[in-house]
PDB file of N, CA and C in Angstrom:
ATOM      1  N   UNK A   1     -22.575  96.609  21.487  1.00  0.00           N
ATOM      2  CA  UNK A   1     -22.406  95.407  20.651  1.00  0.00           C
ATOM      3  C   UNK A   1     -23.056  94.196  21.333  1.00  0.00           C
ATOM      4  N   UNK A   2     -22.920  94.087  22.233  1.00  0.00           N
ATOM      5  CA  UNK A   2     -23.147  93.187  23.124  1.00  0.00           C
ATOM      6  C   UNK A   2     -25.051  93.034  23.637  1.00  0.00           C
ATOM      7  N   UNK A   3     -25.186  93.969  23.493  1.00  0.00           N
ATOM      8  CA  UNK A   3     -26.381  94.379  23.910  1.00  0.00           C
ATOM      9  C   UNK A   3     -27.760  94.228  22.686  1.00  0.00           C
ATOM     10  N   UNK A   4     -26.725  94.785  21.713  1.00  0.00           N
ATOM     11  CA  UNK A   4     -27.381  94.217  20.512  1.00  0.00           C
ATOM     12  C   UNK A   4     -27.744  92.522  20.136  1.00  0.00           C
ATOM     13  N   UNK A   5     -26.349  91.972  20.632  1.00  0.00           N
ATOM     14  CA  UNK A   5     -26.090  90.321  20.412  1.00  0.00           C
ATOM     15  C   UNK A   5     -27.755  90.175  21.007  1.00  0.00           C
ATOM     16  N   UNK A   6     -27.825  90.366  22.073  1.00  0.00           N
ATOM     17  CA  UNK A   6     -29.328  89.635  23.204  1.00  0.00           C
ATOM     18  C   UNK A   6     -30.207  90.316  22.781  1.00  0.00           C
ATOM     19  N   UNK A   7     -30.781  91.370  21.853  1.00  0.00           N
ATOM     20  CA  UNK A   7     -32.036  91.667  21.434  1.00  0.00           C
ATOM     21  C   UNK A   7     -31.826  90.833  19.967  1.00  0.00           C
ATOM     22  N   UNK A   8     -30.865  90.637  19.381  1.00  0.00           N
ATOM     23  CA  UNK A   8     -31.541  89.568  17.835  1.00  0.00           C
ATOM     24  C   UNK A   8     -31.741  88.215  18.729  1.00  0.00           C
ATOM     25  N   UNK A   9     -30.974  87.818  19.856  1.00  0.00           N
ATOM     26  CA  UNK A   9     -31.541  86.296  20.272  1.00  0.00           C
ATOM     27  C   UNK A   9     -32.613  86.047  20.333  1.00  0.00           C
ATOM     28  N   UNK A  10     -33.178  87.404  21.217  1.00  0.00           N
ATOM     29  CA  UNK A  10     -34.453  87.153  21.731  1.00  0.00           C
ATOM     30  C   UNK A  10     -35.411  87.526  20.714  1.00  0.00           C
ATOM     31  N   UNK A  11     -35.234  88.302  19.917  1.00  0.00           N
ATOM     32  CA  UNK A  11     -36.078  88.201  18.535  1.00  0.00           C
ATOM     33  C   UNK A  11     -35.882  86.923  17.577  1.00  0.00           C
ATOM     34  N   UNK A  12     -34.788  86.006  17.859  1.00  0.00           N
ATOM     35  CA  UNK A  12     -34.880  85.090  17.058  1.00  0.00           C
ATOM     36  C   UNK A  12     -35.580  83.627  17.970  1.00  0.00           C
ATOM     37  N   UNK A  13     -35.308  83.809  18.952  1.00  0.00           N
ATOM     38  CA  UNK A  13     -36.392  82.785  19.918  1.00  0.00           C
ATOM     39  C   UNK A  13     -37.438  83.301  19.553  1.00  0.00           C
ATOM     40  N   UNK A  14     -37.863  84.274  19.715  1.00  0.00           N
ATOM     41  CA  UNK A  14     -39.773  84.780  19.520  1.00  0.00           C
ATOM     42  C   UNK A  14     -40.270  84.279  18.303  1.00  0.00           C
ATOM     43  N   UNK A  15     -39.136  84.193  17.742  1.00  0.00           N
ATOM     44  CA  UNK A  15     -39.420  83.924  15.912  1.00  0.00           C
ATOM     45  C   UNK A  15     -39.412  82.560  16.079  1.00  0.00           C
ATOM     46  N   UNK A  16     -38.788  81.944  16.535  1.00  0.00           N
ATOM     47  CA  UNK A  16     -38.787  80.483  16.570  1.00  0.00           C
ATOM     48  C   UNK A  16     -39.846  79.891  17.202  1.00  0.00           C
ATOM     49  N   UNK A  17     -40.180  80.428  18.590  1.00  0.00           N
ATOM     50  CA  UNK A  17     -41.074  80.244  18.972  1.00  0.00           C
ATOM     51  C   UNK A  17     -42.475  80.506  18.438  1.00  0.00           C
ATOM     52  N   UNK A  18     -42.686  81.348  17.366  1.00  0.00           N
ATOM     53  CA  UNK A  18     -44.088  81.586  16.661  1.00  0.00           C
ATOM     54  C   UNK A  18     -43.759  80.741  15.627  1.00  0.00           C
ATOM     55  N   UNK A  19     -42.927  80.159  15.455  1.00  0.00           N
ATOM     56  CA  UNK A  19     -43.152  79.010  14.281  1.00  0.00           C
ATOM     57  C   UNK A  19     -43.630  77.708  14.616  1.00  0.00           C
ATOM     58  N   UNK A  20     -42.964  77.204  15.939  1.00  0.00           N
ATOM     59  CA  UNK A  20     -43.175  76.056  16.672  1.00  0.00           C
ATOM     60  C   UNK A  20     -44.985  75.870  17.361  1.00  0.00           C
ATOM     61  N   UNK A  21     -45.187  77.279  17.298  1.00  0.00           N
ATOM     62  CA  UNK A  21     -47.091  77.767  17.415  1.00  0.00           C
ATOM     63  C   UNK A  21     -47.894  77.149  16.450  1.00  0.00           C
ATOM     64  N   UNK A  22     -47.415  78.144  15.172  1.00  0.00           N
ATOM     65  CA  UNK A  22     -47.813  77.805  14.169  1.00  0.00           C
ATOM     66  C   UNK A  22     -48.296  76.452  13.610  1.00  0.00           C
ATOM     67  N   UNK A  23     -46.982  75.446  13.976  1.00  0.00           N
ATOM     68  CA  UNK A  23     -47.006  74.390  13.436  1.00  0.00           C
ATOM     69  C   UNK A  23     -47.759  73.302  14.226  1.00  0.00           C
ATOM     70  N   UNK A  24     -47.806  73.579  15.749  1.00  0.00           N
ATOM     71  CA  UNK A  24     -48.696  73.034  16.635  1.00  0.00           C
ATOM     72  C   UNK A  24     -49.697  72.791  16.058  1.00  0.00           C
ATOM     73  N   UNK A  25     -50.345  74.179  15.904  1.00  0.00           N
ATOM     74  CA  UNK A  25     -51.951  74.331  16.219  1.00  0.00           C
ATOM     75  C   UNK A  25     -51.837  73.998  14.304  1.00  0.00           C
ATOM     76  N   UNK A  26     -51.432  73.798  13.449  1.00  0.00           N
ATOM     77  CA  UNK A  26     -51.620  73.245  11.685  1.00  0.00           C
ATOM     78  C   UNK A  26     -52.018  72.066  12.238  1.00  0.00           C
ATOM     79  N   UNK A  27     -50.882  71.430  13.028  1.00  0.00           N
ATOM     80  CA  UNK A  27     -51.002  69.957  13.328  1.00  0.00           C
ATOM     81  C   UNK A  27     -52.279  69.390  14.042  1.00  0.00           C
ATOM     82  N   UNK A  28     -52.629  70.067  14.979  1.00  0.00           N
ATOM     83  CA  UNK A  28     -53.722  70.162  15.548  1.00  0.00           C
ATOM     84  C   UNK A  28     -55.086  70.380  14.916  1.00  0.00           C
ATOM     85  N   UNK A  29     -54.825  71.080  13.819  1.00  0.00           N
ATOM     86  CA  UNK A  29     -56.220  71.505  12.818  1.00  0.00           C
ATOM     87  C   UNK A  29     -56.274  69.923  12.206  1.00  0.00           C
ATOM     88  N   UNK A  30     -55.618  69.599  11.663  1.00  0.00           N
ATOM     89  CA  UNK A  30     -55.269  68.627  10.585  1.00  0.00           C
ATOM     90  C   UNK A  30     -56.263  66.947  11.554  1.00  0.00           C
ATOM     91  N   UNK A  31     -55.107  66.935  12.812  1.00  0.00           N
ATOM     92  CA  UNK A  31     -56.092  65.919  13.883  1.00  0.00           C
ATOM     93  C   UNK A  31     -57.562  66.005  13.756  1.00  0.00           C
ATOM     94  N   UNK A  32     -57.984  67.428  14.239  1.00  0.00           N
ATOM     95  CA  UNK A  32     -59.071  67.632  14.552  1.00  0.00           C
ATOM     96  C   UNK A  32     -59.986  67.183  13.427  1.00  0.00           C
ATOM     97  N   UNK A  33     -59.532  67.907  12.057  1.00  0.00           N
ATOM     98  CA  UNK A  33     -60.420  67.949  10.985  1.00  0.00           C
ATOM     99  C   UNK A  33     -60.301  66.005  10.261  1.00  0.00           C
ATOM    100  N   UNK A  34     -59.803  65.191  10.617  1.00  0.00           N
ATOM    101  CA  UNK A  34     -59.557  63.848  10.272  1.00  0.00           C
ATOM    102  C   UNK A  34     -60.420  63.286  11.692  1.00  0.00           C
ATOM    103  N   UNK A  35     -60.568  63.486  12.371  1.00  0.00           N
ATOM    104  CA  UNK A  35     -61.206  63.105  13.576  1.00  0.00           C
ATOM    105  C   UNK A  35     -62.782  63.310  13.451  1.00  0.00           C
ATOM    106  N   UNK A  36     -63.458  64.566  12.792  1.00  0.00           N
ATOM    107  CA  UNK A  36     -64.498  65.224  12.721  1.00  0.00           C
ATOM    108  C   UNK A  36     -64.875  64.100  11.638  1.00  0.00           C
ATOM    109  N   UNK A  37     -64.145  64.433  10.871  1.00  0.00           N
ATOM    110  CA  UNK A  37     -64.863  64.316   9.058  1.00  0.00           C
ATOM    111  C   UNK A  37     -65.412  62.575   8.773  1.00  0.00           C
ATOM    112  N   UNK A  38     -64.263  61.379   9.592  1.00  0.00           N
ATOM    113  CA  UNK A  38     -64.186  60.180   9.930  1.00  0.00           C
ATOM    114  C   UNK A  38     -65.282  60.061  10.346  1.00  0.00           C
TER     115      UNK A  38
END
């Protein structure tokens, strides 16, 4: 039971963490491409 608890955490950090990626590098496109185009 217990053991289970710490593999969904850590699948739900990984998950969290590929969202917080995600949204970086959007944010980062978005800079870049307003920076370029200007």
């Amino acid at each position: 039971m217990r053991h289970n608890q710490t593999r969904t955490n850590k699948m739900l950090n990984y998950r969290t963490s590929l969202y917080w990626g995600l949204l970086l590098i959007f944010v980062l496109a978005v800079l870049f491409s307003n920076y370029f185009f200007n």
